[in-house]
N, C-alpha and C. Protein backbone atom coordinates (compact mmCIF):
# COMPACT_ATOMS: atom_id res chain seq x y z
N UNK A 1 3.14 9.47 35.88
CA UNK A 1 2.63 8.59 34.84
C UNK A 1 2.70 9.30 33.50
N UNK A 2 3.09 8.49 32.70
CA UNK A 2 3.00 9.03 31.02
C UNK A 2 1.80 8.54 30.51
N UNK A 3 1.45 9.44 29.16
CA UNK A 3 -0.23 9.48 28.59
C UNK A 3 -0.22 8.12 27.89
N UNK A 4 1.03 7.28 27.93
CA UNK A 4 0.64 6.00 27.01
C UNK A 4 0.45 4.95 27.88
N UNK A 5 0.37 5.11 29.70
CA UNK A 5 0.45 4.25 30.47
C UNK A 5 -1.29 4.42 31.04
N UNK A 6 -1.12 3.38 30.99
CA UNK A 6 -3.11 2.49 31.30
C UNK A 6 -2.93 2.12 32.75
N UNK A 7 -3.82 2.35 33.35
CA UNK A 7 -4.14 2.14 34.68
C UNK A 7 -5.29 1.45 35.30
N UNK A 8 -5.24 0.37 35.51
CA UNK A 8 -6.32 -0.39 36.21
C UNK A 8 -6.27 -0.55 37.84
N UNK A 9 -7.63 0.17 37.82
CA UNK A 9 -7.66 0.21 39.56
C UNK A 9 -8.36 -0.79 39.91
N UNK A 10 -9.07 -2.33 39.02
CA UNK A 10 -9.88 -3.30 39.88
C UNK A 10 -9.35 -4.08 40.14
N UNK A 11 -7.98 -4.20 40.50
CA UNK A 11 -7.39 -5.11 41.47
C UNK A 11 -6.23 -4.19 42.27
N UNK A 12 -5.43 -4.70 43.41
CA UNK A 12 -4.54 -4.48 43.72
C UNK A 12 -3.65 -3.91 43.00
N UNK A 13 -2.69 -3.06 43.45
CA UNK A 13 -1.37 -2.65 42.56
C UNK A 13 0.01 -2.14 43.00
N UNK A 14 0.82 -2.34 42.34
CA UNK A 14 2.27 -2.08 42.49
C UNK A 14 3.27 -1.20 41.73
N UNK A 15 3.30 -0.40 42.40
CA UNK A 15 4.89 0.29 41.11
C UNK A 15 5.76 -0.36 41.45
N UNK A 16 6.68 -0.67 40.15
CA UNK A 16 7.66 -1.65 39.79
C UNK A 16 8.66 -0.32 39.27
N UNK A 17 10.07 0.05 39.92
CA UNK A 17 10.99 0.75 38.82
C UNK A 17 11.75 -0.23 38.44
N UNK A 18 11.50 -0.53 36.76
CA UNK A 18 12.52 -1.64 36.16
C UNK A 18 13.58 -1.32 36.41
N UNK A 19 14.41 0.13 36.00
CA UNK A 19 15.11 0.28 36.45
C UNK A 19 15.89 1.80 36.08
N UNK A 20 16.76 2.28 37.24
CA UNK A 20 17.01 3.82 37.15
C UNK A 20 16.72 4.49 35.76
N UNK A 21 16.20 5.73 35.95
CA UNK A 21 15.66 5.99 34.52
C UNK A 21 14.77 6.14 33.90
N UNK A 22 13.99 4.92 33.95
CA UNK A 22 12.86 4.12 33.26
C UNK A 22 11.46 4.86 34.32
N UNK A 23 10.88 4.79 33.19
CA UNK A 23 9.46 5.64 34.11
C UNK A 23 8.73 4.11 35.12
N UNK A 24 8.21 4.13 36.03
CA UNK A 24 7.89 3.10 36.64
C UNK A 24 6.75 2.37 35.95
N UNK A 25 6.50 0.98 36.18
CA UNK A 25 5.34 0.30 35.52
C UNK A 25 4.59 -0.13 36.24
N UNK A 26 3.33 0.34 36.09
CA UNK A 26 2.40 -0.18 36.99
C UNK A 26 1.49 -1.54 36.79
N UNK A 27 2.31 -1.91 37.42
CA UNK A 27 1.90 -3.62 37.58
C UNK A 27 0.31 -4.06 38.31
N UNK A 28 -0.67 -4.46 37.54
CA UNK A 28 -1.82 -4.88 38.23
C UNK A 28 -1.50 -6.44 38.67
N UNK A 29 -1.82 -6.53 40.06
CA UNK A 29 -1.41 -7.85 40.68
C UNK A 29 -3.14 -8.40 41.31
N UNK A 30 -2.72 -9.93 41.16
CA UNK A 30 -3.97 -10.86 41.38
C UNK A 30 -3.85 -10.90 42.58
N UNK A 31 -5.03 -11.44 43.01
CA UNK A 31 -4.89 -12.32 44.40
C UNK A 31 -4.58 -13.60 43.94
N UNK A 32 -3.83 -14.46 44.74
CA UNK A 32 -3.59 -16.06 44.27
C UNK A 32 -2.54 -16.34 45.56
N UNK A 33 -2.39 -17.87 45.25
CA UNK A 33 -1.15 -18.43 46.07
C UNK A 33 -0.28 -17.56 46.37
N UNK A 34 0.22 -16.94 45.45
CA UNK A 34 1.40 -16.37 45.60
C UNK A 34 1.54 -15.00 46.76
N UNK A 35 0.03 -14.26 47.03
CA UNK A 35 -0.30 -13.43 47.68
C UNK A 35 -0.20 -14.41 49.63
N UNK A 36 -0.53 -15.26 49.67
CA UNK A 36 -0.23 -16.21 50.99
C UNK A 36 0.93 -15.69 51.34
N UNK A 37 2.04 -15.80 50.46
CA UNK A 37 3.64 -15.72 50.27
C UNK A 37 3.90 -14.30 50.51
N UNK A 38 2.97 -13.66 50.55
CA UNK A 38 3.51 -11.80 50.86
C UNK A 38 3.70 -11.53 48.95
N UNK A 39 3.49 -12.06 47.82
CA UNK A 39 4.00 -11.52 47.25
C UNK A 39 2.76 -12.02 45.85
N UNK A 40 2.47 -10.85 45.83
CA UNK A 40 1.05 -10.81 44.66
C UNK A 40 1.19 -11.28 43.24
N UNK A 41 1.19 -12.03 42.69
CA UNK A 41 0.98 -12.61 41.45
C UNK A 41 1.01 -11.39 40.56
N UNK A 42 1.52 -11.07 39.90
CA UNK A 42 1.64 -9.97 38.83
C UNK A 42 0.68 -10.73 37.50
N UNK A 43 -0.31 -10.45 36.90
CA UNK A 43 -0.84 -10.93 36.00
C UNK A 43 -0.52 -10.17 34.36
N UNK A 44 -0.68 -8.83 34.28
CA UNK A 44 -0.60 -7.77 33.48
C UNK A 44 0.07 -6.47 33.42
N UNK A 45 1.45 -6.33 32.59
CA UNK A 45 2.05 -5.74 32.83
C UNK A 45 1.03 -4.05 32.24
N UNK A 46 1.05 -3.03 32.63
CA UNK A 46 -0.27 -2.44 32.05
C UNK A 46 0.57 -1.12 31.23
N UNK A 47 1.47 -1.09 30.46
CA UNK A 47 2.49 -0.02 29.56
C UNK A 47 1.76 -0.48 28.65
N UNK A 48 0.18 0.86 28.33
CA UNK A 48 -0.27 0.58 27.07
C UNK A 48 0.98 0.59 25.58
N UNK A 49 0.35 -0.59 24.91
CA UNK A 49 1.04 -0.73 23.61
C UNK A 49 0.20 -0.26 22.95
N UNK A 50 0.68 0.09 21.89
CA UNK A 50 0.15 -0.03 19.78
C UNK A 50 -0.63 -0.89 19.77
N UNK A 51 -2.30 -0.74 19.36
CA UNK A 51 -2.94 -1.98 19.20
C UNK A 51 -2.90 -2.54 17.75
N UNK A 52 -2.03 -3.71 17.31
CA UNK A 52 -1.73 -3.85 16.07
C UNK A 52 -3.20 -4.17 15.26
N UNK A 53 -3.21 -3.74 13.87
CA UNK A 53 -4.51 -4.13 13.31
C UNK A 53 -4.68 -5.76 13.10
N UNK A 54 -3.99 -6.38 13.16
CA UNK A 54 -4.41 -7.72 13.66
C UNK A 54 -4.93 -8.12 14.39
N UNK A 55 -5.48 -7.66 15.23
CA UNK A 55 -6.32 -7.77 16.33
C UNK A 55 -7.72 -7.58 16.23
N UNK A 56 -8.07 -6.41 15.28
CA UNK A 56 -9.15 -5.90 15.19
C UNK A 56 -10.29 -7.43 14.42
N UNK A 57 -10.81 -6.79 15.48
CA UNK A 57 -12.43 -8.19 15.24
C UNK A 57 -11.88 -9.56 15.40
N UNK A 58 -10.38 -9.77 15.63
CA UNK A 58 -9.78 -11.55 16.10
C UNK A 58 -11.00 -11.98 17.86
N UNK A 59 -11.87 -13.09 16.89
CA UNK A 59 -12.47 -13.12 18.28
C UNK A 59 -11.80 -14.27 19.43
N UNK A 60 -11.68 -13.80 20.76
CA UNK A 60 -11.07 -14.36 21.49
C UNK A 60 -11.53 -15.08 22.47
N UNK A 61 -11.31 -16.40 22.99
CA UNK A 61 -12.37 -17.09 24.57
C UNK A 61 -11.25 -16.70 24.78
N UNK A 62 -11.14 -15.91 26.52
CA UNK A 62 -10.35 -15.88 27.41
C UNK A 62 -10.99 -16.96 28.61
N UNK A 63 -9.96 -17.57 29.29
CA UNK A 63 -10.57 -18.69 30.46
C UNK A 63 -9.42 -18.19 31.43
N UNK A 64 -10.21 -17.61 32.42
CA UNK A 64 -9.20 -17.07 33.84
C UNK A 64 -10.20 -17.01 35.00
N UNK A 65 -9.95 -18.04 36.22
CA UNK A 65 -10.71 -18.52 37.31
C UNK A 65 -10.16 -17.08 38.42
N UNK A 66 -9.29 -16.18 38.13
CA UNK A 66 -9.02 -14.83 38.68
C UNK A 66 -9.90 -13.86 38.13
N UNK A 67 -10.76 -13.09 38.63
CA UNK A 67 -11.82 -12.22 38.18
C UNK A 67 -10.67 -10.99 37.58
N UNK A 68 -9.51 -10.43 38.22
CA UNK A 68 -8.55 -9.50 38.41
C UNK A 68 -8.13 -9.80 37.32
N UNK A 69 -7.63 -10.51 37.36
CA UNK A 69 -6.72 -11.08 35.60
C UNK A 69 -7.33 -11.11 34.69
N UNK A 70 -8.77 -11.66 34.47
CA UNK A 70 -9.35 -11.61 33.50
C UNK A 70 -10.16 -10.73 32.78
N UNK A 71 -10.44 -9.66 34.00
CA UNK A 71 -11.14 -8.36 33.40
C UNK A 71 -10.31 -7.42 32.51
N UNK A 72 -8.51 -7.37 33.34
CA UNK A 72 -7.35 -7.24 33.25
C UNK A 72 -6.96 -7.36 31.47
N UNK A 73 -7.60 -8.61 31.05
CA UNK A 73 -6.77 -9.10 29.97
C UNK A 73 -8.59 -8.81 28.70
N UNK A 74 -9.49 -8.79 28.89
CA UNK A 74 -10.59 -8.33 28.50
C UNK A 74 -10.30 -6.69 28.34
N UNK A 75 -9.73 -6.26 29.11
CA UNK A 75 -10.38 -4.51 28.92
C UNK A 75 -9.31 -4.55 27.56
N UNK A 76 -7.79 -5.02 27.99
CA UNK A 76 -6.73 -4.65 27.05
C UNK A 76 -7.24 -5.23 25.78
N UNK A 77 -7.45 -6.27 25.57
CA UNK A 77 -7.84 -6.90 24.02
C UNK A 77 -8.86 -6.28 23.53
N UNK A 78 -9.90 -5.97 24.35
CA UNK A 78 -10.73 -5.10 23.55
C UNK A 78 -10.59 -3.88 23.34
N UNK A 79 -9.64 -3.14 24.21
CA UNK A 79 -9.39 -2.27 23.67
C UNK A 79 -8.26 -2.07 21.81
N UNK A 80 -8.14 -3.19 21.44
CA UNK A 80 -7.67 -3.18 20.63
C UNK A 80 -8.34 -4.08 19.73
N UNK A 81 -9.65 -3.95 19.69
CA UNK A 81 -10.40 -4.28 18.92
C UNK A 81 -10.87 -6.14 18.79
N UNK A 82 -10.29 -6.73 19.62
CA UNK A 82 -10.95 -8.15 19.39
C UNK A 82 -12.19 -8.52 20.14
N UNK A 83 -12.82 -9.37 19.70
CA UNK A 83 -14.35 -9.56 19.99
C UNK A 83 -13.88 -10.49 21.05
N UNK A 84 -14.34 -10.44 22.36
CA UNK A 84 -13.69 -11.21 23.71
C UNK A 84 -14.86 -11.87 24.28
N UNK A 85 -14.82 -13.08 24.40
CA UNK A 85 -16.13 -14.11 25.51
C UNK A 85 -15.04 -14.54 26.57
N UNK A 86 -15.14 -14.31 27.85
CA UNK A 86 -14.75 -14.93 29.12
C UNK A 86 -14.87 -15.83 29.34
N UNK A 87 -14.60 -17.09 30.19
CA UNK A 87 -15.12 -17.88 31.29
C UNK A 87 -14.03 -17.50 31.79
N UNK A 88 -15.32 -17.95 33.63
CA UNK A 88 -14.59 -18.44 34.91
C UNK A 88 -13.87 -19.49 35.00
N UNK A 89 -14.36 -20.48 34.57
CA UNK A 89 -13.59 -21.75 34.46
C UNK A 89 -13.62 -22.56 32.84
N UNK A 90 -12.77 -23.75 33.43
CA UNK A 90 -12.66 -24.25 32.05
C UNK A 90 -14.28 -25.18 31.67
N UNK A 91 -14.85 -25.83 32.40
CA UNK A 91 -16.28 -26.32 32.14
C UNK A 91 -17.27 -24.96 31.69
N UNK A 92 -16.83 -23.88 31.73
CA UNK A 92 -17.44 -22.84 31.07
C UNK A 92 -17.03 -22.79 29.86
N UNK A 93 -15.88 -22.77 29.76
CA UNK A 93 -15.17 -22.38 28.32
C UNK A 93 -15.46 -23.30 27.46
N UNK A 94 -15.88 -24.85 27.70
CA UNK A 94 -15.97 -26.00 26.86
C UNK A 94 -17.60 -25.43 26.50
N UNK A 95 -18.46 -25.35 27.86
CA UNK A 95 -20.14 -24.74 27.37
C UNK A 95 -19.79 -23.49 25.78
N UNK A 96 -18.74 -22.41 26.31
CA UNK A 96 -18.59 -21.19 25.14
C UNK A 96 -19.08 -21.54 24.28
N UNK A 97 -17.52 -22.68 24.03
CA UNK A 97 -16.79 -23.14 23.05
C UNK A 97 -18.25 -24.39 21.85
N UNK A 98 -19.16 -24.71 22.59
CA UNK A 98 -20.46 -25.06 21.43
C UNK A 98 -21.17 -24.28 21.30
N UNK A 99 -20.93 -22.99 21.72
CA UNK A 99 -22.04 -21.93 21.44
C UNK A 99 -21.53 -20.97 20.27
N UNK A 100 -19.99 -20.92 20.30
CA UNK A 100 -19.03 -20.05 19.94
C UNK A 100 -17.99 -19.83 19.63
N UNK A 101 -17.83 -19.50 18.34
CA UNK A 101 -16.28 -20.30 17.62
C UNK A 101 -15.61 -19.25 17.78
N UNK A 102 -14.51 -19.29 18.62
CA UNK A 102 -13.12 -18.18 18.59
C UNK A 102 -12.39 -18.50 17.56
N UNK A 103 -11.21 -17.96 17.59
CA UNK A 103 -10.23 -17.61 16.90
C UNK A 103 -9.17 -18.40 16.61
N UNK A 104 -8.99 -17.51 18.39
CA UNK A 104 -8.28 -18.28 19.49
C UNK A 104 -8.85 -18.47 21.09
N UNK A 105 -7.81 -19.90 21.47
CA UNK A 105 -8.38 -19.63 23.02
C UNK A 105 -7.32 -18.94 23.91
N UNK A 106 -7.30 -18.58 24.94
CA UNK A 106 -6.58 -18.08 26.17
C UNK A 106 -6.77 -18.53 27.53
N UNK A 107 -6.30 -19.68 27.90
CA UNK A 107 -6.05 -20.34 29.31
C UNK A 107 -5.03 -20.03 30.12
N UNK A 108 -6.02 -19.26 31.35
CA UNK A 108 -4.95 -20.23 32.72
C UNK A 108 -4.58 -21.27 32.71
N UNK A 109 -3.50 -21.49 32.98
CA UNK A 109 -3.28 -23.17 33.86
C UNK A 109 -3.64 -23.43 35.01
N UNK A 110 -3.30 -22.71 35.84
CA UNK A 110 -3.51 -23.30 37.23
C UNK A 110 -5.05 -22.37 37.64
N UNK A 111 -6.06 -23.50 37.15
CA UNK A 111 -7.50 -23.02 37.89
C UNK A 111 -7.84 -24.55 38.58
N UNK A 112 -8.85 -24.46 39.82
CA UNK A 112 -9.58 -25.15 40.19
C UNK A 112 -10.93 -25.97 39.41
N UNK A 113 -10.82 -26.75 39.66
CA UNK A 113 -11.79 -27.97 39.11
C UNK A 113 -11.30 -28.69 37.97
N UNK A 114 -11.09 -28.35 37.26
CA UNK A 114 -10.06 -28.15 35.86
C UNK A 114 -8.96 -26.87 35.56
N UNK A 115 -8.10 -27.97 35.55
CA UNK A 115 -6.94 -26.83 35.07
C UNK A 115 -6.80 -26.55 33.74
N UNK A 116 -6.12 -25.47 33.26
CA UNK A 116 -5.58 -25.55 31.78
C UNK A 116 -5.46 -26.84 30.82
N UNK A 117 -4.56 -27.93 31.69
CA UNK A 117 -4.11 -28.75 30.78
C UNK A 117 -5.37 -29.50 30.49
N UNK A 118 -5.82 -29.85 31.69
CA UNK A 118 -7.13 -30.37 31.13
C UNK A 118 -8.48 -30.09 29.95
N UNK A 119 -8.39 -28.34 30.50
CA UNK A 119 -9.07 -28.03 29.26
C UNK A 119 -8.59 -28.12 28.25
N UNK A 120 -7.29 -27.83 27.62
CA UNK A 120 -6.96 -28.13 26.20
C UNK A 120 -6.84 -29.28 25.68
N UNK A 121 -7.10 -30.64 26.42
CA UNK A 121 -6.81 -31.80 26.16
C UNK A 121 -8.55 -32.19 25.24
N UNK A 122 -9.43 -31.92 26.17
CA UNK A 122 -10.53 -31.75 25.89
C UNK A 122 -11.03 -30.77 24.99
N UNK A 123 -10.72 -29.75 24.33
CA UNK A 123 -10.86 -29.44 23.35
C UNK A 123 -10.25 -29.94 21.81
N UNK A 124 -8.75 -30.55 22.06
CA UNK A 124 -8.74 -31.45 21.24
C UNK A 124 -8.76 -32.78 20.65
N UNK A 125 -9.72 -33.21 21.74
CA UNK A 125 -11.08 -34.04 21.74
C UNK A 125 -12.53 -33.87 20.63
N UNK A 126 -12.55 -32.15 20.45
CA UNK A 126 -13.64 -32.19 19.59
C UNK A 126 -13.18 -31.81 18.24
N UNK A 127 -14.33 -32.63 17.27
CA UNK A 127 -13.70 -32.53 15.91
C UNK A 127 -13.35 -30.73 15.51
N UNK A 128 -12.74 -30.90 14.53
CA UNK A 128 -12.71 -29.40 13.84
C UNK A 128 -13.61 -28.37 13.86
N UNK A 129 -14.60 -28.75 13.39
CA UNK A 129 -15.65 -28.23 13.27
C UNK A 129 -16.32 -27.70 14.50
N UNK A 130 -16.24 -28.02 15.49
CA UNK A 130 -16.81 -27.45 16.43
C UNK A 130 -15.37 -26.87 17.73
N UNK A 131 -14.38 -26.77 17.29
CA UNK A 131 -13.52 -25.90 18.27
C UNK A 131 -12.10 -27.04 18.26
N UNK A 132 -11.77 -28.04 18.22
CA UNK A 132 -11.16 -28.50 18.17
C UNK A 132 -9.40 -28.07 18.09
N UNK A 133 -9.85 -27.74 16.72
CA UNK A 133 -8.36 -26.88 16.10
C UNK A 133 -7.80 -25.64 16.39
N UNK A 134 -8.69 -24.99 17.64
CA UNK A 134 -8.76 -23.83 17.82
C UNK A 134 -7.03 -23.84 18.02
N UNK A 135 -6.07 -22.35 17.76
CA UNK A 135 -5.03 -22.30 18.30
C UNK A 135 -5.01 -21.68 19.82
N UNK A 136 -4.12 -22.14 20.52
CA UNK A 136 -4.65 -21.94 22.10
C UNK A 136 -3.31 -21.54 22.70
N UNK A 137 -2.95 -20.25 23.42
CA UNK A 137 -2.11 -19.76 24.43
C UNK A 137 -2.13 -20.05 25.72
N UNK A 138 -1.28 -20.58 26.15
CA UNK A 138 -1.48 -20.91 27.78
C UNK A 138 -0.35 -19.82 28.65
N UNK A 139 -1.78 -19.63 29.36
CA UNK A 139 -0.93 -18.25 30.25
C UNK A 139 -1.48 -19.02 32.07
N UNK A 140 0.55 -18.76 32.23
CA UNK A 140 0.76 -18.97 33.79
C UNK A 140 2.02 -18.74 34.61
N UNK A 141 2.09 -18.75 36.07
CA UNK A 141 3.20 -18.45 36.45
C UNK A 141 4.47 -18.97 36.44
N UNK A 142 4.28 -20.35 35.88
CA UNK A 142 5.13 -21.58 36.14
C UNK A 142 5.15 -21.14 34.40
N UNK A 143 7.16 -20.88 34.73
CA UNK A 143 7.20 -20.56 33.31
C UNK A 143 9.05 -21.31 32.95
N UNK A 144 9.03 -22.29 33.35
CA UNK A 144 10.90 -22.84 33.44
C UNK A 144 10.14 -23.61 32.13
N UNK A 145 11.30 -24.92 31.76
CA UNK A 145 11.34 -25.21 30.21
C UNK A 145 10.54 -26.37 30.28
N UNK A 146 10.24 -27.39 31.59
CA UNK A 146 9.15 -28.33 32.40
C UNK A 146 7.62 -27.81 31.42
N UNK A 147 7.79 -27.21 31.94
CA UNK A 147 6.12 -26.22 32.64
C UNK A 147 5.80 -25.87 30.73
N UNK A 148 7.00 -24.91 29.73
CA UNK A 148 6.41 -24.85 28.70
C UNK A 148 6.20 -26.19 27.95
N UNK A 149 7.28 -26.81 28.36
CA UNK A 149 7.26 -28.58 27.20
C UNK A 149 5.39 -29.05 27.58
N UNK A 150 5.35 -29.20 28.94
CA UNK A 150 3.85 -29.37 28.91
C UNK A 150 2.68 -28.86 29.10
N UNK A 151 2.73 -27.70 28.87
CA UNK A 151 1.59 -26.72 27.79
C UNK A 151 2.03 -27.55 26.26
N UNK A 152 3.10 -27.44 25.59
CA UNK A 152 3.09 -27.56 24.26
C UNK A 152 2.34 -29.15 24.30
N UNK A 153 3.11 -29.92 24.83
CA UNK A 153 2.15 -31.47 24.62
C UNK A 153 1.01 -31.34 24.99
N UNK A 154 0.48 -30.81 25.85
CA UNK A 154 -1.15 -31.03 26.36
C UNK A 154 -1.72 -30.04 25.06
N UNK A 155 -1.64 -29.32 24.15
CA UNK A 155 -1.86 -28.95 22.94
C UNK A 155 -1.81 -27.54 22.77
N UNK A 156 -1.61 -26.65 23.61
CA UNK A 156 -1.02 -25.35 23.49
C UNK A 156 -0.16 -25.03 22.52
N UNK A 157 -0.49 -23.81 21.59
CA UNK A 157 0.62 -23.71 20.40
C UNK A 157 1.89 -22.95 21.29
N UNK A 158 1.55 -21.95 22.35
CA UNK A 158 2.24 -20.86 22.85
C UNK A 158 1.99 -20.92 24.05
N UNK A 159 2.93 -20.40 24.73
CA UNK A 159 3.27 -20.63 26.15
C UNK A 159 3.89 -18.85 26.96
N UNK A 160 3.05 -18.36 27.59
CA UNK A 160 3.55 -17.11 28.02
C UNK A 160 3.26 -16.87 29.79
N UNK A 161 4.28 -16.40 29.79
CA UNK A 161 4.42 -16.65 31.52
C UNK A 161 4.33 -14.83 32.41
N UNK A 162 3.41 -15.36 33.06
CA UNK A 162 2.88 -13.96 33.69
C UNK A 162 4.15 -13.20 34.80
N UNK A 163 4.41 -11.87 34.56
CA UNK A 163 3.22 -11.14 34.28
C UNK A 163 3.83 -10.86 32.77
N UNK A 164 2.35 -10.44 32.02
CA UNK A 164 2.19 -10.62 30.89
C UNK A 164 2.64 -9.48 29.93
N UNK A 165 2.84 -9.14 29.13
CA UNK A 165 3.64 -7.60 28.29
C UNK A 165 2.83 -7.74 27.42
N UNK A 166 2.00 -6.43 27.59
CA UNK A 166 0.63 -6.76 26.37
C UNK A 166 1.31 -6.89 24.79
N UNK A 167 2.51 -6.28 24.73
CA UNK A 167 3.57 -6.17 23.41
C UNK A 167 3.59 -8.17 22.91
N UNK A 168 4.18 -8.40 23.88
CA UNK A 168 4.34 -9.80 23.39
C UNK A 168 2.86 -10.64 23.41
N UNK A 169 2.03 -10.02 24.37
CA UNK A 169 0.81 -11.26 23.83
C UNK A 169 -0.10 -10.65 22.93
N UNK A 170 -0.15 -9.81 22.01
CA UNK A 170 -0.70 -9.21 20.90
C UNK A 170 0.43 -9.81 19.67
N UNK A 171 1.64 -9.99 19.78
CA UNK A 171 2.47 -10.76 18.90
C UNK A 171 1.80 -12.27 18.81
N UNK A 172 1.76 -13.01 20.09
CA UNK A 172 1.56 -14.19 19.93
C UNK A 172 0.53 -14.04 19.08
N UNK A 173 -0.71 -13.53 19.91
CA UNK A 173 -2.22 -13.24 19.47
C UNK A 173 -2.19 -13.68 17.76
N UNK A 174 -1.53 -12.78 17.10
CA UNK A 174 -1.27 -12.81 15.74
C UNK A 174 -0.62 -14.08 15.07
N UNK A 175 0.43 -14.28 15.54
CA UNK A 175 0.96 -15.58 14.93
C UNK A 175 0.47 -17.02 15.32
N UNK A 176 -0.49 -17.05 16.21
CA UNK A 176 -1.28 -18.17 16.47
C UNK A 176 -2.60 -18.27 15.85
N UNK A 177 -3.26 -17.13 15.55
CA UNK A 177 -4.12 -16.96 14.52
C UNK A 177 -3.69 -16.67 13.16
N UNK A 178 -2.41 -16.72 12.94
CA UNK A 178 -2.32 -16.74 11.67
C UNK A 178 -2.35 -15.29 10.90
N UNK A 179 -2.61 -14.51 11.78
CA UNK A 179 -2.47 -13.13 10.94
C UNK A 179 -1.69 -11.83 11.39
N UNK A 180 -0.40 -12.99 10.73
CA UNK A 180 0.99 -12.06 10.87
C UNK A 180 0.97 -11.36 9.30
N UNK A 181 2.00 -10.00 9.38
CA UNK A 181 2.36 -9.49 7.80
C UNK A 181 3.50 -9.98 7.66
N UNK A 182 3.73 -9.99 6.88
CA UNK A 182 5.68 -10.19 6.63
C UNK A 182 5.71 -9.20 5.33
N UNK A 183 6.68 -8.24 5.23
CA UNK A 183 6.83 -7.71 4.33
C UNK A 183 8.66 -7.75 3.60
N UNK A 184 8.60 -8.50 2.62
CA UNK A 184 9.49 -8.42 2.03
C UNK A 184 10.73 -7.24 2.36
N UNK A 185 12.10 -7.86 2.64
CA UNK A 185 12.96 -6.71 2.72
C UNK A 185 14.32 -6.98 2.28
């Protein structure tokens, strides 16, 4: 292991060699459907990144009905400074969401009782003012061009398909909240 690679031992895990060469990545894997199948849901790819200062104090609802994934995606964001509220489910996240204005949100899709789509439909249901407009990432395994078209209609700005590269969802993170730099070149 190299000193920039993060290691989470509260779920299951896998070394992955991407490929000859390449130092291996240690993949934290969920339990889910996909584990039935012999083959563990990869949720978080865990090759600590650069925590960009955009992040710092972006407060975040994460909604993940996987305890593994979501502690998973909590330790990393806060470790890079964003203020993080959980739910288990999405009838939690709607309770948060009048207690507590994020940023942004962060959904599973595929949870029980309510799924993703449902929750984001229902959040933009409520006026502005109380969460409505929130910008919202939908994170899941079902990631073909189907699956993103409807995240984007059910009201998802962004669509990212597990397992996750903390590189790219600290990008989204930013450009869905709006606090990208651009520097003239």
């Amino acid at each position: 292991m190299h000193a920039n690679q993060i290691i989470f031992f509260t779920a299951p895990f896998i070394i992955n060699e991407a490929a000859a060469g390449f130092a291996p990545v240690l993949v934290a894997a969920v339990r889910g459907d996909a584990e039935a199948l012999g083959a563990p849901e990869a949720s978080l790819v865990c090759e600590s990144e650069p925590c960009p200062p955009q992040l710092r104090n972006l407060r975040v609802l994460l909604v993940d009905d996987e305890p593994d994934a979501r502690d998973l995606l909590v330790a990393e964001l806060s470790r890079c400074g964003a203020i993080v509220q959980a739910a288990a489910s999405a009838p939690e996240a709607l309770r948060l969401l009048g207690e507590w204005r994020p940023d942004v949100l962060i959904s599973d899709v595929g949870m029980p009782e309510m799924d993703g789509y449902t929750l984001i439909r229902a959040v933009r249901q409520l006026p502005a003012a109380q969460g409505g407009r929130t910008p919202a990432i939908a994170l899941t395994a079902y990631a073909n061009n189907q699956d993103r078209a409807r995240a984007f209609l059910s009201g998802f700005q962004a669509h990212l398909a597990k397992p996750i590269e903390p590189g790219e969802l600290f990008a989204v993170l930013a450009s869905v909240s709006g606090r990208t730099e651009f520097t003239p070149g």
